[in-house]
N, C-alpha and C. Protein backbone atom coordinates (compact mmCIF):
# COMPACT_ATOMS: atom_id res chain seq x y z
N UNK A 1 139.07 94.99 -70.95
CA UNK A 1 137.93 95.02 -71.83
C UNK A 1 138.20 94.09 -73.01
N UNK A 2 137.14 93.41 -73.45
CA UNK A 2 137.46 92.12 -74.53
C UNK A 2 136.72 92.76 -75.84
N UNK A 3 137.08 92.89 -77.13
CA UNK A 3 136.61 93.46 -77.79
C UNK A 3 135.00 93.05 -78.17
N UNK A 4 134.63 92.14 -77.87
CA UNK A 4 132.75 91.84 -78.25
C UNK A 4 132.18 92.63 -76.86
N UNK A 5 132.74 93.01 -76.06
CA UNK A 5 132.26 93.95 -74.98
C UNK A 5 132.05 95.38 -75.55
N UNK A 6 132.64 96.04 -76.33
CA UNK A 6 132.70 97.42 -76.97
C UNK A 6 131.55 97.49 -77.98
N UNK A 7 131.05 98.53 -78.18
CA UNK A 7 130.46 99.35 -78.89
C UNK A 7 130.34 99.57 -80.11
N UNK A 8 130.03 100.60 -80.68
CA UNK A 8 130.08 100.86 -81.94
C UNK A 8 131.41 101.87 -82.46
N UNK A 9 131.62 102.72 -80.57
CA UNK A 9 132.24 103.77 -80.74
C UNK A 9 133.65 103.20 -80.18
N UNK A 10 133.83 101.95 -79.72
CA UNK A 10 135.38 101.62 -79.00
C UNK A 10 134.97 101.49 -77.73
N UNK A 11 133.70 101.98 -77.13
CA UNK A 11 133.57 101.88 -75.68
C UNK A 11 133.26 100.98 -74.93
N UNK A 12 133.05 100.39 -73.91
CA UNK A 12 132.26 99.69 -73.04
C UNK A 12 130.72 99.79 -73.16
N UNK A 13 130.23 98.55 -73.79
CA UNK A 13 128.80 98.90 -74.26
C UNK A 13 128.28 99.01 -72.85
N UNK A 14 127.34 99.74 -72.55
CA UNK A 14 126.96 100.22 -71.23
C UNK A 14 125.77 98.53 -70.54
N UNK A 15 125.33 97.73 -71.66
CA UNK A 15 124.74 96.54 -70.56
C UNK A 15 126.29 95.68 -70.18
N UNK A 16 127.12 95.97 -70.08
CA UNK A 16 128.41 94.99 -70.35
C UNK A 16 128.51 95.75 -68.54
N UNK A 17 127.94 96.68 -68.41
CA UNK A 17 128.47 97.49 -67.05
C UNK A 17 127.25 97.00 -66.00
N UNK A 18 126.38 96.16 -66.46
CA UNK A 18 125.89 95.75 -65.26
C UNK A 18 126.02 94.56 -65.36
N UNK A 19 126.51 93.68 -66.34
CA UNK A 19 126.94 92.57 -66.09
C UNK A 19 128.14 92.35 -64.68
N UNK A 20 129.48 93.31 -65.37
CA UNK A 20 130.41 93.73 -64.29
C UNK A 20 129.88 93.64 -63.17
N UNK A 21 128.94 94.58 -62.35
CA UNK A 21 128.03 95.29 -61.43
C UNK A 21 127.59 93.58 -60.87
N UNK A 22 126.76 92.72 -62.01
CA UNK A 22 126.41 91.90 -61.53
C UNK A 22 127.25 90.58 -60.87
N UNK A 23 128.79 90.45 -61.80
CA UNK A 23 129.44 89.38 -61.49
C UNK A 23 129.88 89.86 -59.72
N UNK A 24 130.51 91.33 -59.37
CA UNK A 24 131.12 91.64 -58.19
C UNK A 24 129.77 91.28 -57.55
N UNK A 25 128.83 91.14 -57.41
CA UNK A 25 127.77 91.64 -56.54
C UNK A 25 127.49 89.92 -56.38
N UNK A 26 127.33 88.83 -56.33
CA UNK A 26 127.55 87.63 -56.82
C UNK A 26 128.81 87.06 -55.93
N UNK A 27 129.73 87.49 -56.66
CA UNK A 27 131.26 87.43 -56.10
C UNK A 27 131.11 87.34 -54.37
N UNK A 28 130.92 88.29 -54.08
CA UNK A 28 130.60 89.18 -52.47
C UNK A 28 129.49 88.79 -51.63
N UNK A 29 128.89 87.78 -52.26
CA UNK A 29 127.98 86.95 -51.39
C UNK A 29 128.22 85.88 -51.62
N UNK A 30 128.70 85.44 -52.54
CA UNK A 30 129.63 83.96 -52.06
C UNK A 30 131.12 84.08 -51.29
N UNK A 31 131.71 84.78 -51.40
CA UNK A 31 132.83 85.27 -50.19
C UNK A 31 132.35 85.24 -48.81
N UNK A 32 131.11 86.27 -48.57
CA UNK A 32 130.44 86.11 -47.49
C UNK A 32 130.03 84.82 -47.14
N UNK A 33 129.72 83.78 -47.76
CA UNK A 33 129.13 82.76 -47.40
C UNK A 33 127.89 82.37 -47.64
N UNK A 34 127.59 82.50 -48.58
CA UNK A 34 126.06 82.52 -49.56
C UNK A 34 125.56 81.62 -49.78
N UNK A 35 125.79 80.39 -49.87
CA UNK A 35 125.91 79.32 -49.97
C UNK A 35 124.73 78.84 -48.98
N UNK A 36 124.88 79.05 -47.67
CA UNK A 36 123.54 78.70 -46.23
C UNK A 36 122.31 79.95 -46.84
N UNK A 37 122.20 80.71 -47.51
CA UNK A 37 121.36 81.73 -47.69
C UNK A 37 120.65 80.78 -48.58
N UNK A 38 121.15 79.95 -49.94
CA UNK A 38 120.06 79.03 -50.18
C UNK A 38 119.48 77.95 -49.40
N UNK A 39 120.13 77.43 -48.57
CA UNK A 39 119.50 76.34 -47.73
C UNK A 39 117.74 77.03 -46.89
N UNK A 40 117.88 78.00 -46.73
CA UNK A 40 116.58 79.11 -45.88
C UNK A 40 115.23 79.32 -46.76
N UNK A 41 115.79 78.63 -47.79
CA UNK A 41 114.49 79.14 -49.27
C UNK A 41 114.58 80.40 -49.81
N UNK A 42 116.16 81.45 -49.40
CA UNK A 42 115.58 83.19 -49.86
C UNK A 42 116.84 83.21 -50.74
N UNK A 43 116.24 83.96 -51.73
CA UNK A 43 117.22 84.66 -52.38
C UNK A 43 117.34 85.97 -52.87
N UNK A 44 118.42 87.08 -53.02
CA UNK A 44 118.68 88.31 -53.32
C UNK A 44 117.80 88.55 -55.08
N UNK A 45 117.11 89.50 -55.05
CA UNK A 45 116.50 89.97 -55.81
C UNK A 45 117.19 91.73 -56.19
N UNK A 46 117.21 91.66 -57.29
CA UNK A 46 117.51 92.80 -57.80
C UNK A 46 116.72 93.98 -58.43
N UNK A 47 116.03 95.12 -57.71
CA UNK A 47 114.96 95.73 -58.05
C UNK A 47 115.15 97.04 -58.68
N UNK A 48 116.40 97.96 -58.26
CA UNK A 48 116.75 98.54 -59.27
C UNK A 48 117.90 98.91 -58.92
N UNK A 49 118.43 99.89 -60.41
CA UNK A 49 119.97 99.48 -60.76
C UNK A 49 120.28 101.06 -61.62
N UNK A 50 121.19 101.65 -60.45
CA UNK A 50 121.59 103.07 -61.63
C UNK A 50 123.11 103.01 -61.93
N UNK A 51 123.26 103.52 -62.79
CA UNK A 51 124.75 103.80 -63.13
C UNK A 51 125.30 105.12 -63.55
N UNK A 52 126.38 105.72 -62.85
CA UNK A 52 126.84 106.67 -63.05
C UNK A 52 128.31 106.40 -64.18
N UNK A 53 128.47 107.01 -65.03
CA UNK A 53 129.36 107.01 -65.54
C UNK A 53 130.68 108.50 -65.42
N UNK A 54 131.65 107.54 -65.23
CA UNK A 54 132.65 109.21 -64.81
C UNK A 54 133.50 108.99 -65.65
N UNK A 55 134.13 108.21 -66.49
CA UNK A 55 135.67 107.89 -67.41
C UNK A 55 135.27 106.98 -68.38
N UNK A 56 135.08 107.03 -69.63
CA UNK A 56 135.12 106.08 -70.82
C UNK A 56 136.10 104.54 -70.21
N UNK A 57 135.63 103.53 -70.53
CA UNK A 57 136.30 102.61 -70.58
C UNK A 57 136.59 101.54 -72.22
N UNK A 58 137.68 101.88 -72.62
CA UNK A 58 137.92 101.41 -73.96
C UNK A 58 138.69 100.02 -73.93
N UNK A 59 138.68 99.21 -75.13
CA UNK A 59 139.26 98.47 -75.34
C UNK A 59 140.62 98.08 -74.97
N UNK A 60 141.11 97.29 -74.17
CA UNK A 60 142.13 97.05 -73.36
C UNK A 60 142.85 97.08 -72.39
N UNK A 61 141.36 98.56 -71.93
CA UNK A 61 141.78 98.52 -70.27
C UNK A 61 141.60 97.35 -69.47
N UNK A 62 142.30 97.31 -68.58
CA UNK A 62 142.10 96.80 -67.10
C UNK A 62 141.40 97.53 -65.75
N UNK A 63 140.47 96.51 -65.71
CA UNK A 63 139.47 97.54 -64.47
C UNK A 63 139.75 96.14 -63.17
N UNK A 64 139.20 97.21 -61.61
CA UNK A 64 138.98 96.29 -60.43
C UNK A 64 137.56 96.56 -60.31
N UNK A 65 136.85 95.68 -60.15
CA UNK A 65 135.20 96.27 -59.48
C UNK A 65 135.06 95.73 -58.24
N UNK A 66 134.82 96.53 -57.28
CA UNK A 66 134.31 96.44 -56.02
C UNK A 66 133.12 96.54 -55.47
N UNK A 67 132.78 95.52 -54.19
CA UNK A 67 131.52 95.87 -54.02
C UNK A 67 131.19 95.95 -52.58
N UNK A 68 130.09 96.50 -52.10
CA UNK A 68 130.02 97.09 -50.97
C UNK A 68 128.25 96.77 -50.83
N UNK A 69 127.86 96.47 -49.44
CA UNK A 69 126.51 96.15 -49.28
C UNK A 69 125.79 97.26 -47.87
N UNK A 70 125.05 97.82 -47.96
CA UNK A 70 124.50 98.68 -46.89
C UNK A 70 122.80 98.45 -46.41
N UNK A 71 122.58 97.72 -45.35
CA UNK A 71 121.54 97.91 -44.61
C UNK A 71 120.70 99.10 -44.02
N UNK A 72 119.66 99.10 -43.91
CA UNK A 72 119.03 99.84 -43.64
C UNK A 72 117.43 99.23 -42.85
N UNK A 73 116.49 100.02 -42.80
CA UNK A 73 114.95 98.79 -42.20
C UNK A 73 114.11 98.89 -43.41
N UNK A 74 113.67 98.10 -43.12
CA UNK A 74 112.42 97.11 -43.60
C UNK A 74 113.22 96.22 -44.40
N UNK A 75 112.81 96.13 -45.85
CA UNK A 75 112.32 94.79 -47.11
C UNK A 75 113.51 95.25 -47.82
N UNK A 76 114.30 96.23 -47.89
CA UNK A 76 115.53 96.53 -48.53
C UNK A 76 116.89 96.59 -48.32
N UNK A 77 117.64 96.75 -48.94
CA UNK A 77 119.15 96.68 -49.02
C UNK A 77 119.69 97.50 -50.13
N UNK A 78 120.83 98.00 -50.01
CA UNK A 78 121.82 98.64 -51.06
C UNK A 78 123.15 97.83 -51.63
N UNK A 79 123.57 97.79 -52.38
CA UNK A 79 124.95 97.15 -53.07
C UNK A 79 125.68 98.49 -53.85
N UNK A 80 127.11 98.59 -53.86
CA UNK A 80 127.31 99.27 -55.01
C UNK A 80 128.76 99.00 -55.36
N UNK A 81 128.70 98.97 -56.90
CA UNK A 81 129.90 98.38 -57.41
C UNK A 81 130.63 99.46 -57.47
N UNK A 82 131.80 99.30 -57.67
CA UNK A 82 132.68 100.58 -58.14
C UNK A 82 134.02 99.80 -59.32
N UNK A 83 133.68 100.57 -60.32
CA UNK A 83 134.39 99.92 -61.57
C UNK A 83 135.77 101.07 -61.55
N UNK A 84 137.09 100.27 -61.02
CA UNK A 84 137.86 101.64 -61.14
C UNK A 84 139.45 100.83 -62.66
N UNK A 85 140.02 101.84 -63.13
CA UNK A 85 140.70 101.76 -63.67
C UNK A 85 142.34 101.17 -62.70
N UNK A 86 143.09 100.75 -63.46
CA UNK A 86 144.27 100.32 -63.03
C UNK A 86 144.94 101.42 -62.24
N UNK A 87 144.88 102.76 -62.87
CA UNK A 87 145.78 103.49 -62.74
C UNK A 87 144.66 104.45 -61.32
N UNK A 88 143.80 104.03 -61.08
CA UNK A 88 142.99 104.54 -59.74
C UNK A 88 141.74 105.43 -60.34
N UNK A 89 141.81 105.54 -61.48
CA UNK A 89 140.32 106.42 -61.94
C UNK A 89 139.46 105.78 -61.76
N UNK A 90 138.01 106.32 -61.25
CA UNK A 90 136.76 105.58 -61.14
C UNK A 90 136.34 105.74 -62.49
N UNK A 91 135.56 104.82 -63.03
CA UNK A 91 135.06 104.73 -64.26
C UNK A 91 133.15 104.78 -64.04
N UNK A 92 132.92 104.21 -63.02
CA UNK A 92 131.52 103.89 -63.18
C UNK A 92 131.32 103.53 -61.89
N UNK A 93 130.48 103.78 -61.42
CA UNK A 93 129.84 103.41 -59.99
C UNK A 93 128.29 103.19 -59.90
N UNK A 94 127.90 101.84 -59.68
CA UNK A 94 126.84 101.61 -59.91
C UNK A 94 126.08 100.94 -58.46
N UNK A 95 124.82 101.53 -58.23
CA UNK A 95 124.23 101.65 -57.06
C UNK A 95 122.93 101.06 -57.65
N UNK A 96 122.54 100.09 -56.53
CA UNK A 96 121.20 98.62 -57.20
C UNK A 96 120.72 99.13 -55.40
N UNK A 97 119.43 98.43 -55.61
CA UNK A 97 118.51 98.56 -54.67
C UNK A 97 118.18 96.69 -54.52
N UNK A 98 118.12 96.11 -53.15
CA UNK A 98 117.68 94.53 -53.62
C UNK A 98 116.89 94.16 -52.37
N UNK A 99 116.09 93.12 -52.56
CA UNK A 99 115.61 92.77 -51.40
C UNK A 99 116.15 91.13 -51.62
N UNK A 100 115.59 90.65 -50.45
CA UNK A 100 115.92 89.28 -50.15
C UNK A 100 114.31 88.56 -50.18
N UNK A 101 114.11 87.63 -51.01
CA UNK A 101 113.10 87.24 -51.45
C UNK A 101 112.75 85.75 -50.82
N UNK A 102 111.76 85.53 -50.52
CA UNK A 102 111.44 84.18 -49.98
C UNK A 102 110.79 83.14 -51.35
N UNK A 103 112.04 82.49 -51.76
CA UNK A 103 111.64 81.81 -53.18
C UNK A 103 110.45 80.70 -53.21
N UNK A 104 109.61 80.39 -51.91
CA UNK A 104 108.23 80.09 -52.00
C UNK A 104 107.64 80.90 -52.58
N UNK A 105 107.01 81.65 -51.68
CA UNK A 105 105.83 82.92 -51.69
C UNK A 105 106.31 83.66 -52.48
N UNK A 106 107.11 84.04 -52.81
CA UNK A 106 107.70 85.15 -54.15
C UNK A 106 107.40 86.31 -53.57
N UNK A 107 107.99 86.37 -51.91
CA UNK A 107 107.68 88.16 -51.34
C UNK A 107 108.98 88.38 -50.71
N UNK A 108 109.01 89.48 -50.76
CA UNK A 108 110.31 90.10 -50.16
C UNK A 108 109.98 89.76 -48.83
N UNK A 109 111.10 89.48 -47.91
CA UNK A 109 110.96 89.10 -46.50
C UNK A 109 111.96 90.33 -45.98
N UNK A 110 111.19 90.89 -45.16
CA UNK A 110 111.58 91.86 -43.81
C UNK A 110 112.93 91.36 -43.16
N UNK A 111 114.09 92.63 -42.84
CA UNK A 111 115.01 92.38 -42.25
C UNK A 111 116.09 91.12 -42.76
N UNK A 112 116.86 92.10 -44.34
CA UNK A 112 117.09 90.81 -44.93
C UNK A 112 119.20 90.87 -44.27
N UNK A 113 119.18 91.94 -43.76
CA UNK A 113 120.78 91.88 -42.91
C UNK A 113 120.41 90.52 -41.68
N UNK A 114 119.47 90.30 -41.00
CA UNK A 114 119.16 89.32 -39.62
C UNK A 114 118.88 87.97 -40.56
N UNK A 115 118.03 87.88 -42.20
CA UNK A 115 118.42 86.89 -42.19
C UNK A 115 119.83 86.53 -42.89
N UNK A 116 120.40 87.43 -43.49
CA UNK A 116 122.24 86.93 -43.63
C UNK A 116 122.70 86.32 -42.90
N UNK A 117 122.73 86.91 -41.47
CA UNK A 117 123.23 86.67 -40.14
C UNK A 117 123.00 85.66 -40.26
N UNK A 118 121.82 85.23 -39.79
CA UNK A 118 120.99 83.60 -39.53
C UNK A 118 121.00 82.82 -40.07
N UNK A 119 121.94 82.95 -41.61
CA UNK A 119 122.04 81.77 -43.07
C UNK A 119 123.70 81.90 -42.40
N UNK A 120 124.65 82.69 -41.58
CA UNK A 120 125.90 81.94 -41.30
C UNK A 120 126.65 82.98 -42.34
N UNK A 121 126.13 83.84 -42.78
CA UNK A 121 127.13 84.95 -43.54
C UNK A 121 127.88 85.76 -42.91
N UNK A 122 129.26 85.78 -43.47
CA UNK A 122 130.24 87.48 -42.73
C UNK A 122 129.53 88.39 -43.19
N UNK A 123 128.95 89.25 -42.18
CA UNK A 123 128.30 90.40 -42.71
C UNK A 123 129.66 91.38 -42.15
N UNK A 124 130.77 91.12 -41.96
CA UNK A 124 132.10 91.91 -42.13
C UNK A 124 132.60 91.97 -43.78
N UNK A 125 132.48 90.83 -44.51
CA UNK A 125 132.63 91.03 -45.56
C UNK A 125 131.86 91.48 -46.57
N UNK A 126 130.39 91.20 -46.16
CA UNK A 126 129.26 91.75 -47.04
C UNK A 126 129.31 92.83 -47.26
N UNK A 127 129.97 93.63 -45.74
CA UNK A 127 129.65 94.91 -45.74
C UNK A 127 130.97 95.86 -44.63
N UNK A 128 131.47 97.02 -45.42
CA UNK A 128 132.64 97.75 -44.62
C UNK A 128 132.07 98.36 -43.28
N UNK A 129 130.52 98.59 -43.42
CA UNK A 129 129.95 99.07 -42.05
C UNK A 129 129.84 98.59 -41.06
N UNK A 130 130.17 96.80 -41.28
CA UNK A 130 129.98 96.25 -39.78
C UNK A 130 130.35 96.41 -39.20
């Protein structure tokens, strides 16, 4: 934690936790291979975003954030970060809802795991369920 990240109270100002949320989530589709997903015209849209908080995170910790992607049908998708401490405590686990957007038309496009596939992404790495 860098101190312009903290609070008033010493803590992790809580938009600093979806930044986190946002860099892993980012991270994990360029690992996957994200890169051919712009060549298609679509891109991941972020529609909503909860956060659970379980452990204060203060000034000087060291955190890992992980991220994890889950399919399902139609126009949606799941991501969820998991912000854990050095020493193995979860701190925050944050669960986003996203679709995959067709950056013409500005609409969510149907079956956005088939088009991963079809842009040349590991959907082994996108996701532990494959």
């Amino acid at each position: 934690m860098r101190h312009y990240e903290l609070d008033t109270l010493g803590h992790l100002n809580h938009a600093v936790y979806h930044s986190y949320g946002e860099v892993s989530r980012l991270e994990l589709v360029e690992k996957a291979g994200g890169y051919g997903l712009e060549e298609t015209g679509l891109g991941p849209v972020l529609l909503e975003s909860h956060i659970r908080y379980r452990r204060e995170l203060r000034g000087g910790d060291v955190v890992d954030v992980s991220c994890d992607t889950t399919f399902g049908e139609g126009k949606i998708f799941h991501m969820r970060s998991v912000i854990t401490k050095v020493d193995g405590t979860v701190a925050a686990e944050i669960d986003c809802t996203l679709g995959l957007m067709d950056l013409r038309r500005r609409k969510l496009v149907d079956d956005p795991r088939g088009h991963f596939e079809r842009a040349g992404m590991d959907l082994k790495i996108l996701s532990t369920s494959e």
